[in-house]
C-alpha atoms as a PDB file:
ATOM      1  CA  UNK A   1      86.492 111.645  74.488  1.00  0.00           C
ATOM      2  CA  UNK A   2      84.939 108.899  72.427  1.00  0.00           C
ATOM      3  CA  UNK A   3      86.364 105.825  71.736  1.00  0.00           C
ATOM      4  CA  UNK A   4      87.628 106.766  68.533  1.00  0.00           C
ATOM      5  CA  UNK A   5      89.103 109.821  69.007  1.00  0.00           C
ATOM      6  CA  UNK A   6      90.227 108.129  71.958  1.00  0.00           C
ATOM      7  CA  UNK A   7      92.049 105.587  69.698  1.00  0.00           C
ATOM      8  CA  UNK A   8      93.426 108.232  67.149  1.00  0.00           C
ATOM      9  CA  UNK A   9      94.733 110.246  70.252  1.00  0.00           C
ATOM     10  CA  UNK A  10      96.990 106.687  71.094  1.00  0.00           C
ATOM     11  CA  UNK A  11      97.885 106.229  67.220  1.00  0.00           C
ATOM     12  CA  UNK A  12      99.331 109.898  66.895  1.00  0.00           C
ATOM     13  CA  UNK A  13     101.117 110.071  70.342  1.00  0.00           C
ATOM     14  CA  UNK A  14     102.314 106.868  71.092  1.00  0.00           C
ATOM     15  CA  UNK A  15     100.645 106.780  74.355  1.00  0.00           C
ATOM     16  CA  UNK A  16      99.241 103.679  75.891  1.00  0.00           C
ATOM     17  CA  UNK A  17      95.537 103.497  77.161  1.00  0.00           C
ATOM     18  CA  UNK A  18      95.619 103.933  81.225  1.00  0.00           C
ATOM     19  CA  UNK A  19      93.258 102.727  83.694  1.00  0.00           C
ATOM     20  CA  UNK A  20      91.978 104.963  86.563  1.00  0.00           C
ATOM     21  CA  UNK A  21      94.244 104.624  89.617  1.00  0.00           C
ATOM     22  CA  UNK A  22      92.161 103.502  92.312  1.00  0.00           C
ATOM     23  CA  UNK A  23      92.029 104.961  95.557  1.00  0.00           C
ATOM     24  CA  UNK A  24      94.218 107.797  94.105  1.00  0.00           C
ATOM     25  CA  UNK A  25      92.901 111.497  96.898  1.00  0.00           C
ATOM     26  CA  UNK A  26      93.398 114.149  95.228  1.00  0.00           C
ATOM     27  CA  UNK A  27      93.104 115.864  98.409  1.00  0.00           C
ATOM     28  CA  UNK A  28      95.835 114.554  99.583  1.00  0.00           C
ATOM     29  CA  UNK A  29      98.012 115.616  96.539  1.00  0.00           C
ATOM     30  CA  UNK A  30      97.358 119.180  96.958  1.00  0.00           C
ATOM     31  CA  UNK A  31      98.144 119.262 100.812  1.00  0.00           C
ATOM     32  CA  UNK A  32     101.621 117.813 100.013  1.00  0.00           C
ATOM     33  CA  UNK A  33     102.196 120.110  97.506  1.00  0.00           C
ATOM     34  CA  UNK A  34     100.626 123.072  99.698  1.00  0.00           C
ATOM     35  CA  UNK A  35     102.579 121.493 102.995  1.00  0.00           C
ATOM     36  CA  UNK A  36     106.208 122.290 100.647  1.00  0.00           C
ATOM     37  CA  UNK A  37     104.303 125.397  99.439  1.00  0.00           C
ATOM     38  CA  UNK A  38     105.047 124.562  95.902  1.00  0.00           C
ATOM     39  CA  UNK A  39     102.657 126.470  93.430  1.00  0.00           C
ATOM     40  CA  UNK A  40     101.261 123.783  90.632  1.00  0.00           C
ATOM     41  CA  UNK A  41     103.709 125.771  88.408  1.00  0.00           C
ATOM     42  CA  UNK A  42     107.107 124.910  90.247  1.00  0.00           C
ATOM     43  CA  UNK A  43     105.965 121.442  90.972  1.00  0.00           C
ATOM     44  CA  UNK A  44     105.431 120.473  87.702  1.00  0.00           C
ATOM     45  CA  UNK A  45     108.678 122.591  86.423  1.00  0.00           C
ATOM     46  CA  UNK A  46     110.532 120.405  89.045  1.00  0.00           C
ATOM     47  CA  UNK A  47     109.048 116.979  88.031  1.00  0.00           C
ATOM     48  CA  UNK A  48     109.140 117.284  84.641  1.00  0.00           C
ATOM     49  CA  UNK A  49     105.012 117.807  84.479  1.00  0.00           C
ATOM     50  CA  UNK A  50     102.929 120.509  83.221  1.00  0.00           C
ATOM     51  CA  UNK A  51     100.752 122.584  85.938  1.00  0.00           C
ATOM     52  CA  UNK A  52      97.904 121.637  83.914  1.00  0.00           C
ATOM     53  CA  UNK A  53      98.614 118.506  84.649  1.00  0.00           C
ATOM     54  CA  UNK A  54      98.491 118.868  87.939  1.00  0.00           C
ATOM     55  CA  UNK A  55      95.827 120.966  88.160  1.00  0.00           C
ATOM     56  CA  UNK A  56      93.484 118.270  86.524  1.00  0.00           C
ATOM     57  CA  UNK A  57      94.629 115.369  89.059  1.00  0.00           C
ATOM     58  CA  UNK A  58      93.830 118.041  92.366  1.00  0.00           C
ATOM     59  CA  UNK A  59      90.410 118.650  90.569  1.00  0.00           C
ATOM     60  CA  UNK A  60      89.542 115.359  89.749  1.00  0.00           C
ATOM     61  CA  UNK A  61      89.523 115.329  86.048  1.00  0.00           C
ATOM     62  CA  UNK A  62      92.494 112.826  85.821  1.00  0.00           C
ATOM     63  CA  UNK A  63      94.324 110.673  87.862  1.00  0.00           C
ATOM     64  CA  UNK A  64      98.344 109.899  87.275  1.00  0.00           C
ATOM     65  CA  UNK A  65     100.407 107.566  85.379  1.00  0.00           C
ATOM     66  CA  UNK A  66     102.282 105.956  88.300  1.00  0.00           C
ATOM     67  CA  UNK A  67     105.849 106.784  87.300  1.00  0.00           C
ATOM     68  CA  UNK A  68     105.040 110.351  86.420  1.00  0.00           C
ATOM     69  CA  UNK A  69     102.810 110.521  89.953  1.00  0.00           C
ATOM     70  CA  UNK A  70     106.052 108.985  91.630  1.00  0.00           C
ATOM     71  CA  UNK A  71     108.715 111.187  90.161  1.00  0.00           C
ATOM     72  CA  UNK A  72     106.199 114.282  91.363  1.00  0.00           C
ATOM     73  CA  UNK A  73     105.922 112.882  94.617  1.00  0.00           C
ATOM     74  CA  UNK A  74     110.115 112.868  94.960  1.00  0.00           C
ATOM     75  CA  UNK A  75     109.670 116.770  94.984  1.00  0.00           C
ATOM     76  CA  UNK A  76     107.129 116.340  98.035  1.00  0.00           C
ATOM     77  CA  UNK A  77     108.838 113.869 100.281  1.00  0.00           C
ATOM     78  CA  UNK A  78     106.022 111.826  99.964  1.00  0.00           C
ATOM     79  CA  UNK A  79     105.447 108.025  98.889  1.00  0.00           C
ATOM     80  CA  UNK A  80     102.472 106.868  96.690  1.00  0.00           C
ATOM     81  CA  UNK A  81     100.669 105.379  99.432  1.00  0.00           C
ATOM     82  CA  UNK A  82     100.376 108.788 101.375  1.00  0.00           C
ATOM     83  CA  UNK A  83      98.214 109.928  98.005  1.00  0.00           C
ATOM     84  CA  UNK A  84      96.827 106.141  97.072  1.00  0.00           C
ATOM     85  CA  UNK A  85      94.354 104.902  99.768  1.00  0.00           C
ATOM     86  CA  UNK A  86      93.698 101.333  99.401  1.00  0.00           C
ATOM     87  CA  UNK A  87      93.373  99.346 102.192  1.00  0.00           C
ATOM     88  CA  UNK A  88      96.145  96.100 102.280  1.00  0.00           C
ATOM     89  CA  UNK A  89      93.198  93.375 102.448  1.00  0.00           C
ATOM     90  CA  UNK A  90      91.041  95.201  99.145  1.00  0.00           C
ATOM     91  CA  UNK A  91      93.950  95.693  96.783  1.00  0.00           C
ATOM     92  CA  UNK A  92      94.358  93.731  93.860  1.00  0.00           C
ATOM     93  CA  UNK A  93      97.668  92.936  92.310  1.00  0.00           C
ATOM     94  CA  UNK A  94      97.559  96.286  89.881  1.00  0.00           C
ATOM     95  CA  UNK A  95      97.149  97.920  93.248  1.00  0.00           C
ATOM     96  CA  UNK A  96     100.297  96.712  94.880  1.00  0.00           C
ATOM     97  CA  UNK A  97     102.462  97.408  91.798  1.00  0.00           C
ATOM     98  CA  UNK A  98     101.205 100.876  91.784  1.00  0.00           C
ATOM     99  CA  UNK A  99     101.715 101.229  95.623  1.00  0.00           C
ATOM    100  CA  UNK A 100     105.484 100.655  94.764  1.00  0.00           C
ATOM    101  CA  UNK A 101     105.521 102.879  91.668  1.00  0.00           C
ATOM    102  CA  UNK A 102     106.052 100.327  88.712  1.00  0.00           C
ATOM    103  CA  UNK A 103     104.343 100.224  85.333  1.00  0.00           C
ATOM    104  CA  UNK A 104     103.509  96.945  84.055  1.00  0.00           C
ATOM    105  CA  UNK A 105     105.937  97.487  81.555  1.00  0.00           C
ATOM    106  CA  UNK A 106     108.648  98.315  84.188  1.00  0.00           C
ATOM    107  CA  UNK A 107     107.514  95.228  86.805  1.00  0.00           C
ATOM    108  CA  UNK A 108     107.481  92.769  83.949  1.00  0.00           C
ATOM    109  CA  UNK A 109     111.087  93.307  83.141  1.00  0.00           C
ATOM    110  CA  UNK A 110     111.760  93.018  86.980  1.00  0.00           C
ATOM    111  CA  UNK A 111     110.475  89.481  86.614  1.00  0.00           C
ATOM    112  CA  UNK A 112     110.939  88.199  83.558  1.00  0.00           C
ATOM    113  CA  UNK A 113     106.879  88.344  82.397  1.00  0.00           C
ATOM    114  CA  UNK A 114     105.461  90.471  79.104  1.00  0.00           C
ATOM    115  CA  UNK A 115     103.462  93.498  79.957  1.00  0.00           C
ATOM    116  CA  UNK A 116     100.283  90.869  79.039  1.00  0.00           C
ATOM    117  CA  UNK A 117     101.178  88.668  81.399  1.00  0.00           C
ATOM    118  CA  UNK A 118     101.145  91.535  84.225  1.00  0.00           C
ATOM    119  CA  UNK A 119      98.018  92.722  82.977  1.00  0.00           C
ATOM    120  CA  UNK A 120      96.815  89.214  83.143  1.00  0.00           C
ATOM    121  CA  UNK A 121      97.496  88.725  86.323  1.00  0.00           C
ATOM    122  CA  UNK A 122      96.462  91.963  87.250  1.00  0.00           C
ATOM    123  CA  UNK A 123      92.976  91.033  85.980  1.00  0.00           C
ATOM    124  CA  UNK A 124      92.525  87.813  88.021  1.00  0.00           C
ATOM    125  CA  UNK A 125      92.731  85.909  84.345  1.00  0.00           C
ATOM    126  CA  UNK A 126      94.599  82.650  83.519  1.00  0.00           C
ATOM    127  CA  UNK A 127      96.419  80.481  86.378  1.00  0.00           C
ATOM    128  CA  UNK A 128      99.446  81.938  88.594  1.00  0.00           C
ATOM    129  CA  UNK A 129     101.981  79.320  89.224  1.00  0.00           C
ATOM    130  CA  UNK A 130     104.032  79.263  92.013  1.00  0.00           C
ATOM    131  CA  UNK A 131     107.193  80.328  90.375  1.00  0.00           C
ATOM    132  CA  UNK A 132     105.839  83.142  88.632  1.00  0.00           C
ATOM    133  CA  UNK A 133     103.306  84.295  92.251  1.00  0.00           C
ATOM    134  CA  UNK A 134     106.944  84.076  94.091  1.00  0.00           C
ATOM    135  CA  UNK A 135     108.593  86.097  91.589  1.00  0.00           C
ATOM    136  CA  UNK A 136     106.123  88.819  91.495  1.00  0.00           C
ATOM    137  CA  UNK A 137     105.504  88.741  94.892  1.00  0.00           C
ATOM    138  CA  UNK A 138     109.393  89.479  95.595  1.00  0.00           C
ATOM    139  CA  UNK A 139     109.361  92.620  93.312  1.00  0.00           C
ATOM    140  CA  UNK A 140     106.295  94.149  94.743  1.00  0.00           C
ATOM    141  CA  UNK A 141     107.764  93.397  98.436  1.00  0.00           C
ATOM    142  CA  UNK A 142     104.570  91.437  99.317  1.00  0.00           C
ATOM    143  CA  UNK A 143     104.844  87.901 100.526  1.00  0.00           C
ATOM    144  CA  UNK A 144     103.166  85.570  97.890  1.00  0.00           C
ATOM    145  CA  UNK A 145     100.190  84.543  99.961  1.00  0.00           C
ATOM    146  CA  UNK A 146      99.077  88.601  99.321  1.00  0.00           C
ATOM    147  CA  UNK A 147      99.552  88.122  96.014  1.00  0.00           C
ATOM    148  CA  UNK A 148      97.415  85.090  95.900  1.00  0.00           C
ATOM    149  CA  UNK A 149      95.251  86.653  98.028  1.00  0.00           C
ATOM    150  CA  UNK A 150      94.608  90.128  95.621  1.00  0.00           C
ATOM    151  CA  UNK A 151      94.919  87.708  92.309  1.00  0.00           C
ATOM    152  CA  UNK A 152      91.514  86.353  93.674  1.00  0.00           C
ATOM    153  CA  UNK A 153      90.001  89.372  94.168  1.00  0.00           C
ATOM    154  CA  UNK A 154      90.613  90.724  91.258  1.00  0.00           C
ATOM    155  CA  UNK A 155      89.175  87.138  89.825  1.00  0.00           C
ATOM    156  CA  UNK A 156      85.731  86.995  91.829  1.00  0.00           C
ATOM    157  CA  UNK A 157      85.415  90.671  91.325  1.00  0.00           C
ATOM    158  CA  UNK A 158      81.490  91.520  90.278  1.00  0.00           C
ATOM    159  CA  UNK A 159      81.584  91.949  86.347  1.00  0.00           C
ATOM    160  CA  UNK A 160      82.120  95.211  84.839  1.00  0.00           C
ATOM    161  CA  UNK A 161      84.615  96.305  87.717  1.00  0.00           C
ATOM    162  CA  UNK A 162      87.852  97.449  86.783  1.00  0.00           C
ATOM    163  CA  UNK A 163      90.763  95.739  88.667  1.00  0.00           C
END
């Protein structure tokens, strides 16, 4: 899709633009949903999603928004981090808050930040005081050295890669 018709697709649904989920397997998506023996039709008619839906994050064309990937993984007795491989020490703080299934929207209310600020932070820009890394930190069950820890990543991160 290109940009613009990317941007008119936002305007006229009210969506918000999404990033890739990193370290989201496919793979392992369609084993839990295999392991329950689910078809991508009663899945999604469980969850609330459409089996084309699911059929494009198994095959790779998509990946999930977090709270919709969460709310389909209720129906597999699974958590996000059996279908989001990213190792503890490479995540960055967008990682972690998808790890516990939170939007930014949803984390910022947890902690009394706009959705800008998370996606600062998220993005290794600006400063992260103490107050704010401890509040954060709390919410996504990580200690605040983590947090510290994946804010620089995501700040010394080689240019042009997504955090």
């Amino acid at each position: 899709m290109s940009s613009n018709a990317n941007h008119r697709h936002r305007k006229r649904s009210g969506t918000v633009s999404r990033r890739v989920m990193r370290g989201f397997d496919p793979a392992r998506l369609k084993k839990a949903r295999e392991d329950k023996k689910l078809t991508r039709s009663d899945l999604g008619r469980l969850a609330g999603v459409t089996e084309a839906a699911i059929g494009r994050w198994e095959n790779e064309k998509r990946t999930p928004q977090v709270d919709v990937l969460a709310r389909v993984l209720e129906h597999l007795d699974c958590g996000i981090e059996d279908v989001v491989d990213i190792e503890p020490n490479d995540r960055y703080p967008g990682d972690w808050r998808i790890i516990r299934g939170l939007t930014q929207p949803l984390l910022g209310r947890a902690v009394g930040l706009s959705t800008a600020a998370i996606g600062r932070i998220e993005r290794g820009e600006g400063g992260l005081s103490e107050a704010v890394a401890g509040r954060v930190a709390a919410e996504l069950q990580i200690t605040p050295a983590e947090l510290r820890d994946s804010f620089e990543r995501a700040r010394t991160r080689p240019p042009g890669t997504p955090a």
